[in-house]
PDB file of N, CA and C in Angstrom:
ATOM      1  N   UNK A   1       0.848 -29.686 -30.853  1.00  0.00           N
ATOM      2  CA  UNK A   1       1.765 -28.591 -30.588  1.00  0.00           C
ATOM      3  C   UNK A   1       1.188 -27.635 -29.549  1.00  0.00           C
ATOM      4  N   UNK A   2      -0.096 -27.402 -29.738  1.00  0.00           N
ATOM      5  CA  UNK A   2      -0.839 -26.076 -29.070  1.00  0.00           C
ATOM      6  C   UNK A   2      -0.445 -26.898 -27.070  1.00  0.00           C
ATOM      7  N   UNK A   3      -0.900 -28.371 -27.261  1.00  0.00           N
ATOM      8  CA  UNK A   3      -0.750 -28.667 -25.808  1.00  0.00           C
ATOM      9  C   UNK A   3       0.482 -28.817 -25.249  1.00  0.00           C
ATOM     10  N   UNK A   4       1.852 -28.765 -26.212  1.00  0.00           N
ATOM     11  CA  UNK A   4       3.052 -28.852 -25.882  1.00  0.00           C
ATOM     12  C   UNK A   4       3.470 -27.479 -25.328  1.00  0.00           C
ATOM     13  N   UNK A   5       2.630 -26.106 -25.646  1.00  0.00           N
ATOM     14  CA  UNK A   5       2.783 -25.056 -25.818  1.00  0.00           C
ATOM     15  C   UNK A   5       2.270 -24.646 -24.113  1.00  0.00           C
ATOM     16  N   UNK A   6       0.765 -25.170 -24.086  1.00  0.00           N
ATOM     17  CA  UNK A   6       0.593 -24.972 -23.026  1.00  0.00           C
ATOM     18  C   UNK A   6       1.018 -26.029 -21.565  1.00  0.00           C
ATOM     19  N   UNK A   7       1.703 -26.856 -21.686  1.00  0.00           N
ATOM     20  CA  UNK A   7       2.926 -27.809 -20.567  1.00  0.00           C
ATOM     21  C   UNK A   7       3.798 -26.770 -20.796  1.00  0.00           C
ATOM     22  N   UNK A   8       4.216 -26.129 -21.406  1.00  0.00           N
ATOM     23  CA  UNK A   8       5.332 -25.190 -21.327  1.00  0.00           C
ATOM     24  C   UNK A   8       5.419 -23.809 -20.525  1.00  0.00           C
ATOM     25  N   UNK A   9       3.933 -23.491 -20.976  1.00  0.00           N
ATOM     26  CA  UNK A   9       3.887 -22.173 -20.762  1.00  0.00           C
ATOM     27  C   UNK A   9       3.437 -22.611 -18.459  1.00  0.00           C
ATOM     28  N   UNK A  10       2.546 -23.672 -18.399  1.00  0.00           N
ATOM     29  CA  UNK A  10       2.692 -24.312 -17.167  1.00  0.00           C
ATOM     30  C   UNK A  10       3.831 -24.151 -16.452  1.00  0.00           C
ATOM     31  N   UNK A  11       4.827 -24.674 -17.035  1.00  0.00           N
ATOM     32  CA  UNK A  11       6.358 -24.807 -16.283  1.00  0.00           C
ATOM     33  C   UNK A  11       7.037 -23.533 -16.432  1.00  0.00           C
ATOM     34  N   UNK A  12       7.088 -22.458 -16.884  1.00  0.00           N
ATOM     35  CA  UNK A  12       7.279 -20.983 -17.209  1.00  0.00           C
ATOM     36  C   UNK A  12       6.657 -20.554 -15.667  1.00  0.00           C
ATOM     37  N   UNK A  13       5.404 -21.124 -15.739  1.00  0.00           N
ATOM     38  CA  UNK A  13       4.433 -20.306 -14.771  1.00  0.00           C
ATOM     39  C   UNK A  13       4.982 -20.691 -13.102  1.00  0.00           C
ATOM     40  N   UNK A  14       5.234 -21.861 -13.294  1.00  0.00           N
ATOM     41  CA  UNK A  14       5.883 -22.598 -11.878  1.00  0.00           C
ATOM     42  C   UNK A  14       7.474 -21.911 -11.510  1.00  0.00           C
ATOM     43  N   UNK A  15       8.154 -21.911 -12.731  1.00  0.00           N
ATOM     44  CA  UNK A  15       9.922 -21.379 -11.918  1.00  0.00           C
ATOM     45  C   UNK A  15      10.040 -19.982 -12.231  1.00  0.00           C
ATOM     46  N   UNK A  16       8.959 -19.030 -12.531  1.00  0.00           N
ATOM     47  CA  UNK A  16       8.637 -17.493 -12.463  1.00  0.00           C
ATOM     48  C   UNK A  16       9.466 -16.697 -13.576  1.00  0.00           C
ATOM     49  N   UNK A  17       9.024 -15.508 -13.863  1.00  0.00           N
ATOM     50  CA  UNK A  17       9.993 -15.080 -14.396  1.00  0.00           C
ATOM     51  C   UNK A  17      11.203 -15.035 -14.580  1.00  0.00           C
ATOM     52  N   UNK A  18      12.191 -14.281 -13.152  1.00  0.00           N
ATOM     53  CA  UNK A  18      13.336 -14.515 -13.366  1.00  0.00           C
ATOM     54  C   UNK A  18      14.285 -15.395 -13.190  1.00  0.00           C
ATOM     55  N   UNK A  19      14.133 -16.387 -12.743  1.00  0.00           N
ATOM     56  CA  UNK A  19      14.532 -17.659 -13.151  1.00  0.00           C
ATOM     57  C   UNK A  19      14.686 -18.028 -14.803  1.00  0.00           C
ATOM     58  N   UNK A  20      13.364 -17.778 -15.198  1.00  0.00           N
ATOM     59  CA  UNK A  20      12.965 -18.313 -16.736  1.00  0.00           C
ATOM     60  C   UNK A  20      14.446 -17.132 -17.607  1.00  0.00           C
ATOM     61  N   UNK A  21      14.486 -15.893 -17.115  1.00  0.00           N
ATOM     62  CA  UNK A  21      15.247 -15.182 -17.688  1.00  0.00           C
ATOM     63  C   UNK A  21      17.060 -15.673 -17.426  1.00  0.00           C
ATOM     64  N   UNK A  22      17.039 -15.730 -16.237  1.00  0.00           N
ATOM     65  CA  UNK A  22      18.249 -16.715 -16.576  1.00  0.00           C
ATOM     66  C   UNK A  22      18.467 -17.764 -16.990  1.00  0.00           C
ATOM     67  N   UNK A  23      17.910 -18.553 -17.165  1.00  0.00           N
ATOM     68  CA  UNK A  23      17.971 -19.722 -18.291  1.00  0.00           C
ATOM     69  C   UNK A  23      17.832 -19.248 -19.061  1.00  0.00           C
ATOM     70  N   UNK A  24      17.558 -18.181 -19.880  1.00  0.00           N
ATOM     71  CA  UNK A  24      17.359 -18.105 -21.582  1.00  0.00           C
ATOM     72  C   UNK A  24      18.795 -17.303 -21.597  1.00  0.00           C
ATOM     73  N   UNK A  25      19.331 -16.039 -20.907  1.00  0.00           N
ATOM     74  CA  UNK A  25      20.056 -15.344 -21.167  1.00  0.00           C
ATOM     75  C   UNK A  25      21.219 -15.723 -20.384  1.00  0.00           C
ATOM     76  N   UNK A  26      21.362 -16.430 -19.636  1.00  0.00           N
ATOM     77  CA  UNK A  26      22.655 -16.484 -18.569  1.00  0.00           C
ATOM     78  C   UNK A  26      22.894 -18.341 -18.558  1.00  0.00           C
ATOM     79  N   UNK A  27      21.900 -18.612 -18.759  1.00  0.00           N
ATOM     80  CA  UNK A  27      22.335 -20.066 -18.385  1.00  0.00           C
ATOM     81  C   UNK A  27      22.790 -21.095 -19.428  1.00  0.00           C
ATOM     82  N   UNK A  28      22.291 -22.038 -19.807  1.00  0.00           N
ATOM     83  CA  UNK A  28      22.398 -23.233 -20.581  1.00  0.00           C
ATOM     84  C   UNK A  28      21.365 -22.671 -21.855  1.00  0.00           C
ATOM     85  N   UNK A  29      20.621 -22.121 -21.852  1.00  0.00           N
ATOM     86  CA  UNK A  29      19.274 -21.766 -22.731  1.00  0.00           C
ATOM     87  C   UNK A  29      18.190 -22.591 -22.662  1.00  0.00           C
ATOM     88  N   UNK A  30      17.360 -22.770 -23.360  1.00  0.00           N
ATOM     89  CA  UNK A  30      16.329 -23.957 -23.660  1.00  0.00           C
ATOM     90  C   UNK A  30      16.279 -24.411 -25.260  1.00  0.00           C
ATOM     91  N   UNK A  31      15.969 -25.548 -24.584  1.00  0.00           N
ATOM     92  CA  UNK A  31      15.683 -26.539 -26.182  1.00  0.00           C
ATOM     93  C   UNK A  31      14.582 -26.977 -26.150  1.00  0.00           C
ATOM     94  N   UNK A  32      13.944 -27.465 -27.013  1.00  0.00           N
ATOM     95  CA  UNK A  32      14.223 -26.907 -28.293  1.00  0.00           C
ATOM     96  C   UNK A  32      13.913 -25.676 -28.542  1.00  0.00           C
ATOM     97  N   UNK A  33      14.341 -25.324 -30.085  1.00  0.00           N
ATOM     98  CA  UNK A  33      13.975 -23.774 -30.494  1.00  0.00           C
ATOM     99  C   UNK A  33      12.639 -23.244 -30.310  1.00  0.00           C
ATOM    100  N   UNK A  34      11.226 -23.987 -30.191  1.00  0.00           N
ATOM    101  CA  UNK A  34       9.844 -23.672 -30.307  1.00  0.00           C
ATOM    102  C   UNK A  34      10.091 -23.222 -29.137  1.00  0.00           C
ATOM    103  N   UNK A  35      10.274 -23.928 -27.905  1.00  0.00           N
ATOM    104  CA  UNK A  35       9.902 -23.894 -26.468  1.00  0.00           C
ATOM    105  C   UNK A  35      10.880 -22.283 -26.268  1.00  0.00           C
ATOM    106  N   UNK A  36      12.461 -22.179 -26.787  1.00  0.00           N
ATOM    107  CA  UNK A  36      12.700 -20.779 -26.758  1.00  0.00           C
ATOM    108  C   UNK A  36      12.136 -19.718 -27.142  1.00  0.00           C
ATOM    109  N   UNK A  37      11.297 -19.773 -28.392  1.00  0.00           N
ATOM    110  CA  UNK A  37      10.410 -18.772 -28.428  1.00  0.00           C
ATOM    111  C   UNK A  37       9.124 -18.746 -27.708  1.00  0.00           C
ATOM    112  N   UNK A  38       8.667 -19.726 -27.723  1.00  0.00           N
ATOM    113  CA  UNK A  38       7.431 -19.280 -26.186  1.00  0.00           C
ATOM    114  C   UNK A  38       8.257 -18.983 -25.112  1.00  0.00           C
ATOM    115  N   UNK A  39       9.033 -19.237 -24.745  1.00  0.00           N
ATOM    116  CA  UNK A  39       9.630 -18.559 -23.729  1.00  0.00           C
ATOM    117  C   UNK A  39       9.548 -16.759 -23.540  1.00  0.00           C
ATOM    118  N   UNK A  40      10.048 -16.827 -24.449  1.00  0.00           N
ATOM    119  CA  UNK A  40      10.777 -15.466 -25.114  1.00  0.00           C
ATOM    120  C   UNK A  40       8.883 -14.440 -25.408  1.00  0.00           C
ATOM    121  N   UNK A  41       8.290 -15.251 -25.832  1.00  0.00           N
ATOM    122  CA  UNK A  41       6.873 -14.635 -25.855  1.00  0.00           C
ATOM    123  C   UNK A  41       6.558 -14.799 -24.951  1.00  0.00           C
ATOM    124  N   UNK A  42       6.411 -15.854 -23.694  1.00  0.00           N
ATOM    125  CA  UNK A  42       5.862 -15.721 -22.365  1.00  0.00           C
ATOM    126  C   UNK A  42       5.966 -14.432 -21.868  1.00  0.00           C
ATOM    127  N   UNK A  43       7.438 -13.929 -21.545  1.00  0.00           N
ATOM    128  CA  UNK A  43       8.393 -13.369 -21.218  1.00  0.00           C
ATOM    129  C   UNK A  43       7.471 -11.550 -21.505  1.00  0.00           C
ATOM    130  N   UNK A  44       7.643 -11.970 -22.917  1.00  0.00           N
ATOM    131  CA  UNK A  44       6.840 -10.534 -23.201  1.00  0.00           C
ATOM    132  C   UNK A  44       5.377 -10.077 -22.972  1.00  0.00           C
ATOM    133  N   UNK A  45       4.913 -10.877 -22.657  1.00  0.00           N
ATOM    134  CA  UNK A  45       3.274 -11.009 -22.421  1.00  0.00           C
ATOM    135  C   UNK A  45       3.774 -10.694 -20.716  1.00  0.00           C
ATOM    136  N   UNK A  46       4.372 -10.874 -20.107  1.00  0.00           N
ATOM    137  CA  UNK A  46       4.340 -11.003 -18.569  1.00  0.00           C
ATOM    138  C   UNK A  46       4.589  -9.619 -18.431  1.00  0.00           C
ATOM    139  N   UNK A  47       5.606  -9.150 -18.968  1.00  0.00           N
ATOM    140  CA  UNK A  47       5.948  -7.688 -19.064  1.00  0.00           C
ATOM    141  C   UNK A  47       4.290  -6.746 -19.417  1.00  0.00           C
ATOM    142  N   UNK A  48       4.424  -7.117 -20.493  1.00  0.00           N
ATOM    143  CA  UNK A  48       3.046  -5.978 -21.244  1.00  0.00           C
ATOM    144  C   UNK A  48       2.145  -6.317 -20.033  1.00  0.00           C
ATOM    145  N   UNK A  49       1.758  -7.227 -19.271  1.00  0.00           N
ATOM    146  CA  UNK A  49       0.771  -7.598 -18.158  1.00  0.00           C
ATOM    147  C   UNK A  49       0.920  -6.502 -16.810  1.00  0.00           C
ATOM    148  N   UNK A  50       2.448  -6.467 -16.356  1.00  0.00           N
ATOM    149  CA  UNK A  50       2.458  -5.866 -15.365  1.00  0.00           C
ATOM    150  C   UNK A  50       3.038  -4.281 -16.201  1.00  0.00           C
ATOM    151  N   UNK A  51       3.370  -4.269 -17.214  1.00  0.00           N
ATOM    152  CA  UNK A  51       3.034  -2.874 -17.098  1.00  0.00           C
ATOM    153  C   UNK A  51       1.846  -1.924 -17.009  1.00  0.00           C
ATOM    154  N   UNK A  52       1.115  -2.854 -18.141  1.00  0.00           N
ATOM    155  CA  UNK A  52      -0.465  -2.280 -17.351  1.00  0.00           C
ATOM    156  C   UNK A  52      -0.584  -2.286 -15.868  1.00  0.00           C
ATOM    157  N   UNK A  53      -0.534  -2.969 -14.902  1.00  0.00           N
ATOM    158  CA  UNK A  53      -1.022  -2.911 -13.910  1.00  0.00           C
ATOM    159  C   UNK A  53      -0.326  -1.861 -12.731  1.00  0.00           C
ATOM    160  N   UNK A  54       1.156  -1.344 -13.589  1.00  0.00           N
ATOM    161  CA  UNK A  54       1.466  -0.342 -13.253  1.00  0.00           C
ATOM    162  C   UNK A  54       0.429   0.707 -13.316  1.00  0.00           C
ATOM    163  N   UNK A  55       0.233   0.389 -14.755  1.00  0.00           N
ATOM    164  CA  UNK A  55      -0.261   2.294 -14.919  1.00  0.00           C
ATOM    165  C   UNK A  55      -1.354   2.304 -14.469  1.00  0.00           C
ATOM    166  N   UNK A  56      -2.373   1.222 -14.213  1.00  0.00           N
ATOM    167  CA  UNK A  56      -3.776   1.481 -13.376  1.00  0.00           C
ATOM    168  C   UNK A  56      -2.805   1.191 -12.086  1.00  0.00           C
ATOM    169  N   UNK A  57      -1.860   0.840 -11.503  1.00  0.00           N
ATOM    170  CA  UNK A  57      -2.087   1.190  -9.767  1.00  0.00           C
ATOM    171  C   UNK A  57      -1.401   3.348  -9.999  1.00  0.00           C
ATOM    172  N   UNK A  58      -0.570   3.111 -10.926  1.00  0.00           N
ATOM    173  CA  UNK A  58      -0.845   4.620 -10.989  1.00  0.00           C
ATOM    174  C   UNK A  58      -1.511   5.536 -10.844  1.00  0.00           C
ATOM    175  N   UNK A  59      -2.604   5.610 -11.602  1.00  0.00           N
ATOM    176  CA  UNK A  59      -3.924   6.392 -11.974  1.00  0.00           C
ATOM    177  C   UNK A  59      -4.332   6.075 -10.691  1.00  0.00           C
ATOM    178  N   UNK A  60      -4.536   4.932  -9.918  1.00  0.00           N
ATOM    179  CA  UNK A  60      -5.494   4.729  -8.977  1.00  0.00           C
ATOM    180  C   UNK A  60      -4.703   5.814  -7.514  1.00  0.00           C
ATOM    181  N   UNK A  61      -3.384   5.903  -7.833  1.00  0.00           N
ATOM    182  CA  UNK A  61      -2.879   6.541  -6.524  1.00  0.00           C
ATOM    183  C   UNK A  61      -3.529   7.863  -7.054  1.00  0.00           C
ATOM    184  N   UNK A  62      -3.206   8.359  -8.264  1.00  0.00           N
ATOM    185  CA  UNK A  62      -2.832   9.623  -8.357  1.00  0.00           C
ATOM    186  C   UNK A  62      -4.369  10.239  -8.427  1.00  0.00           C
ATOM    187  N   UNK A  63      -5.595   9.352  -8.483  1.00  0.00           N
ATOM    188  CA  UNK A  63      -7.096   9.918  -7.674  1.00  0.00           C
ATOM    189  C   UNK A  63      -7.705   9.421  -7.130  1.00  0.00           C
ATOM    190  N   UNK A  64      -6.727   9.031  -5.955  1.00  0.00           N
ATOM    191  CA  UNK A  64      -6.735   8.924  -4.666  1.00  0.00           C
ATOM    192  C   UNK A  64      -6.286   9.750  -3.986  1.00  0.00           C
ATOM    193  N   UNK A  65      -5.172  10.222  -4.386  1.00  0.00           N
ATOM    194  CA  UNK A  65      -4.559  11.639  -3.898  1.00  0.00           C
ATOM    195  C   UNK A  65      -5.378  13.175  -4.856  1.00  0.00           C
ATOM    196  N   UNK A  66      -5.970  12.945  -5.612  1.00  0.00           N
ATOM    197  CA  UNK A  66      -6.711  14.068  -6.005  1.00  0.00           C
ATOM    198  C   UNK A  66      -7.847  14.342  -5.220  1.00  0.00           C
ATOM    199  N   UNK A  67      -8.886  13.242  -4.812  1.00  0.00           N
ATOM    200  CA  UNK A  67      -9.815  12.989  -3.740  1.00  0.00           C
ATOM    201  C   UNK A  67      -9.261  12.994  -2.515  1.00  0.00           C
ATOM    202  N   UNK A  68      -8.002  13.058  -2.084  1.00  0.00           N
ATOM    203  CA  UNK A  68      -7.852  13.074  -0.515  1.00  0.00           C
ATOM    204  C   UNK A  68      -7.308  15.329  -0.938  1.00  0.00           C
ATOM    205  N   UNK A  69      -6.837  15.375  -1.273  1.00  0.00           N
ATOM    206  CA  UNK A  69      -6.839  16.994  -1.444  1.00  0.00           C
ATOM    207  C   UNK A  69      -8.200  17.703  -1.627  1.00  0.00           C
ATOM    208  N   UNK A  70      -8.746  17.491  -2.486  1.00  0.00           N
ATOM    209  CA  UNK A  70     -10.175  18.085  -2.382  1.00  0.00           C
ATOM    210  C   UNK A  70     -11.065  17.492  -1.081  1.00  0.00           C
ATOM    211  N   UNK A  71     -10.975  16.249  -0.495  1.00  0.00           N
ATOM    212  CA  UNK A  71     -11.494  16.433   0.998  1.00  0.00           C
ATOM    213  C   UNK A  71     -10.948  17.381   2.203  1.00  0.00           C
ATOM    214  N   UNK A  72      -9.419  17.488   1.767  1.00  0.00           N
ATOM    215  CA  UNK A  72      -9.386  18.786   2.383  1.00  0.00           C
ATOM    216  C   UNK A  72      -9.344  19.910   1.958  1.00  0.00           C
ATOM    217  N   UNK A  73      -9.745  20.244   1.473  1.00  0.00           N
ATOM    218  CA  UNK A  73     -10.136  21.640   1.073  1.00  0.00           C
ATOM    219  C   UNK A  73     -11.388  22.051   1.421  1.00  0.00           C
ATOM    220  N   UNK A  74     -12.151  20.528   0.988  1.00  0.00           N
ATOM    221  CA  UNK A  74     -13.957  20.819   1.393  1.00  0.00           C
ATOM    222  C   UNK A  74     -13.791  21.070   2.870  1.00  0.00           C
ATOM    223  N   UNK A  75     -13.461  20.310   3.695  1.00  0.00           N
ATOM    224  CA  UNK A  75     -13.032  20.260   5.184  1.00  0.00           C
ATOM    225  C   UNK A  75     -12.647  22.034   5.946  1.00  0.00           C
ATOM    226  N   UNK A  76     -11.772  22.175   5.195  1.00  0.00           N
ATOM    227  CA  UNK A  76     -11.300  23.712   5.345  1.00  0.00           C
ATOM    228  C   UNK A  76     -12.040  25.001   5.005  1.00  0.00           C
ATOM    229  N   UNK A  77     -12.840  24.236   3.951  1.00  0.00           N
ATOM    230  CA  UNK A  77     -13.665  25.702   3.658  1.00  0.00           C
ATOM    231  C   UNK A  77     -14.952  25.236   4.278  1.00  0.00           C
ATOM    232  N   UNK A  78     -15.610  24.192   5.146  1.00  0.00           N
ATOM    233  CA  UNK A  78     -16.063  23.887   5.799  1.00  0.00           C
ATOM    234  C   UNK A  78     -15.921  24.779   7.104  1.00  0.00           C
ATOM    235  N   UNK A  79     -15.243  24.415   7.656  1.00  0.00           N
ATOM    236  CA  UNK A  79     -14.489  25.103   8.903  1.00  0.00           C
ATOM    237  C   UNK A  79     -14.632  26.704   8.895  1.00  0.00           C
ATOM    238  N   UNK A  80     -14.128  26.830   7.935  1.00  0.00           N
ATOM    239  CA  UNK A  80     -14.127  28.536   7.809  1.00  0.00           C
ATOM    240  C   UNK A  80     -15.715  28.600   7.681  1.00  0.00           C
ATOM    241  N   UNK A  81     -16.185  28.151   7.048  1.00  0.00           N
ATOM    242  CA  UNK A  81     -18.113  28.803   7.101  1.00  0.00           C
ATOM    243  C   UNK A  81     -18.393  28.433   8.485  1.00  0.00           C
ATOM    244  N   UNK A  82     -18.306  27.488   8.923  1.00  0.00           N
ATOM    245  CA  UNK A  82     -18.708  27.224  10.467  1.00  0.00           C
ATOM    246  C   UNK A  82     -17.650  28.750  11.021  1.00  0.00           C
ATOM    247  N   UNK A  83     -16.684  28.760  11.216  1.00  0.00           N
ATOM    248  CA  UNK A  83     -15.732  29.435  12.061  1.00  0.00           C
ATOM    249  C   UNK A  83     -16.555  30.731  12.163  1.00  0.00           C
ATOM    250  N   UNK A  84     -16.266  30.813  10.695  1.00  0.00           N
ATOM    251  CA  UNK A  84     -16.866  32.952  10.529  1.00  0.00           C
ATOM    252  C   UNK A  84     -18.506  33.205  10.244  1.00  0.00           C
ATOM    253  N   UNK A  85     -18.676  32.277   9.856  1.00  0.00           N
ATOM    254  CA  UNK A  85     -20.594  32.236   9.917  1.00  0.00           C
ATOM    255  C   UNK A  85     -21.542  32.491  10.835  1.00  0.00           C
ATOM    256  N   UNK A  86     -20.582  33.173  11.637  1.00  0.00           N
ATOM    257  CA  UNK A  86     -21.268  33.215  13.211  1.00  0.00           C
ATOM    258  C   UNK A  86     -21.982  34.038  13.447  1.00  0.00           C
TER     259      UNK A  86
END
């Protein structure tokens, strides 16, 4: 079963998500019932996958943009000690 599971989850991996989603919800479905629920669990594992990778490309913008503001600021109050330090 476990290797029927993984030929499955193979062919999931080859016609991509949404494809796989229209066949379960729009199309003909899949048979048998096992292979619909790995589907259906593929499905959810792919999700929970890229939502993480949302929220770290998130975090990664949002200090990236915390570090590009504090370089300018250092920059600016840079400037001003050079400017008026005279």
């Amino acid at each position: 079963m476990l290797n029927e599971e993984e030929e499955w989850i193979a062919e999931f991996e080859a016609v991509g998500e949404s494809e796989l989603r229209d066949r379960l919800y729009r199309g003909s479905g899949i048979h048998p019932e096992a292979k619909f629920h790995t589907a259906v669990r593929w499905l959810r594992e792919q999700a929970r996958a890229r939502r993480l990778r949302e929220e770290q490309l998130h975090r990664y913008v949002w200090w990236t943009l915390c570090a590009a503001v504090l370089s300018v600021i250092v920059g600016v109050i840079g400037v001003a000690v050079t400017w008026f330090g005279r």
